[in-house]
Protein backbone atom coordinates (compact mmCIF):
# COMPACT_ATOMS: atom_id res chain seq x y z
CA UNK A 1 -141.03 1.67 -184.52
CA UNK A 2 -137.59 1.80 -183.48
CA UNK A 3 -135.58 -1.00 -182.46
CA UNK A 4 -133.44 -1.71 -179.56
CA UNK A 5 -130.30 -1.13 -181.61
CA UNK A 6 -131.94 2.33 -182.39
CA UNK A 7 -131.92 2.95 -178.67
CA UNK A 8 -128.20 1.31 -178.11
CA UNK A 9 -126.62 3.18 -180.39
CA UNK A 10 -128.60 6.24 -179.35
CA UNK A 11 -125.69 6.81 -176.46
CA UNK A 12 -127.86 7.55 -173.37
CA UNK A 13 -126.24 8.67 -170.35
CA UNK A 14 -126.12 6.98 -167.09
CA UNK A 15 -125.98 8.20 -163.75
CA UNK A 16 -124.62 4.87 -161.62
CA UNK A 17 -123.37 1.87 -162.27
CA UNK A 18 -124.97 -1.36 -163.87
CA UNK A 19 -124.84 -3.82 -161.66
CA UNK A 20 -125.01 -7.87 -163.08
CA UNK A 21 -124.24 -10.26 -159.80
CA UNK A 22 -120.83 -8.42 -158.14
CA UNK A 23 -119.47 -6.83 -161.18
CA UNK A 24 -120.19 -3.55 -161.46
CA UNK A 25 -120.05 -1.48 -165.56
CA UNK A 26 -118.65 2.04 -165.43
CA UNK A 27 -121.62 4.01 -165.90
CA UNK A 28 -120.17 5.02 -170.12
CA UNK A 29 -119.78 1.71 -170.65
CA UNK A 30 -121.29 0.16 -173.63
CA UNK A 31 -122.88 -2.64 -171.83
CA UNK A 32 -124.70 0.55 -169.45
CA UNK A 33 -125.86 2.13 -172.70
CA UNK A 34 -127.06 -0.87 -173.94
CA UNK A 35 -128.92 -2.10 -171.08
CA UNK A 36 -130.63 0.99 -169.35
CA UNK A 37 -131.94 1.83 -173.40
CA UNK A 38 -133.19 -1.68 -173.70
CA UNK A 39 -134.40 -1.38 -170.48
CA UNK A 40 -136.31 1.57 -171.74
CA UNK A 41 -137.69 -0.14 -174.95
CA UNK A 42 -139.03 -3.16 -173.15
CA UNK A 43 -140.97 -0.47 -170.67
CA UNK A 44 -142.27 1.61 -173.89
CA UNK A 45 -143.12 -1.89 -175.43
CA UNK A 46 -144.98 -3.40 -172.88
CA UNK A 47 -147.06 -0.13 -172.05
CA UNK A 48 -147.96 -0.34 -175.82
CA UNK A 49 -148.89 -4.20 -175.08
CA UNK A 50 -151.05 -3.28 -172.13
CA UNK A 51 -152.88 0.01 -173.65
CA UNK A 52 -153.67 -1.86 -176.45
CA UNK A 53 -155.43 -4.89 -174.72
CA UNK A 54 -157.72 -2.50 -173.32
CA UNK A 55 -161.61 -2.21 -174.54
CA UNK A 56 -162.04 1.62 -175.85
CA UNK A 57 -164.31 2.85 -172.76
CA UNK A 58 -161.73 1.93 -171.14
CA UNK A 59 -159.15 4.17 -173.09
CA UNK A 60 -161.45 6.69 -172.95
CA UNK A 61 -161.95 6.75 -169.60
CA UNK A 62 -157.78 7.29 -169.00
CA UNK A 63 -158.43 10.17 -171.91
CA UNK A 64 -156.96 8.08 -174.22
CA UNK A 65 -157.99 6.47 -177.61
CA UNK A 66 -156.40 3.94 -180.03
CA UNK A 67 -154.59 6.23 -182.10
CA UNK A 68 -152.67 8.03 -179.45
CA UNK A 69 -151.35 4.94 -178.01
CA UNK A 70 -148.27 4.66 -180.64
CA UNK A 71 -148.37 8.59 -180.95
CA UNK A 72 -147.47 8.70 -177.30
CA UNK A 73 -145.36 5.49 -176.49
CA UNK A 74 -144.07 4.43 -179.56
CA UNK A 75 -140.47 5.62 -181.22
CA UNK A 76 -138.93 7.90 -178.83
C-alpha cells in the first residue's frame, strides 16, 4: 500500500486554491500537492476501514467481496 509520501510526491494537479484560515496556497504549491493527495489517501483509507468492518452478506449484497476491497481502493 502506498504511503502518503507516495501520493505527495506523485505531483497532482489542483484546480483552486488551498485555503488554511485567510491564507490562501497557489494552487502548484507544494503544500496544495501535499494536502489535496493526503486528502485523497485518508478518503481511500478510510473506505478500506469501513468495507472491511462489514459482515460478507453484506459485501455481497453491494457486489462486493473481501478480496476486491484492496483490489479496488487500495494503491492508486
Amino acid at each position: 500500500m502506498k504511503t502518503i509520501y507516495d501520493y505527495m510526491l506523485q505531483g497532482a494537479t489542483y484546480n483552486g486554491a488551498a485555503t488554511i484560515g485567510s491564507a490562501k496556497t497557489p494552487e502548484t504549491g507544494f503544500l496544495s500537492r501535499f494536502f489535496k493527495n493526503w486528502q485523497a489517501w485518508r478518503a481511500r483509507c478510510d473506505t478500506i476501514t469501513q468495507l472491511s468492518r462489514l459482515s460478507d452478506r453484506e459485501l455481497e449484497d453491494i457486489g462486493l467481496t473481501r478480496d476486491e476491497i484492496e483490489a479496488r481502493y487500495g494503491d492508486r
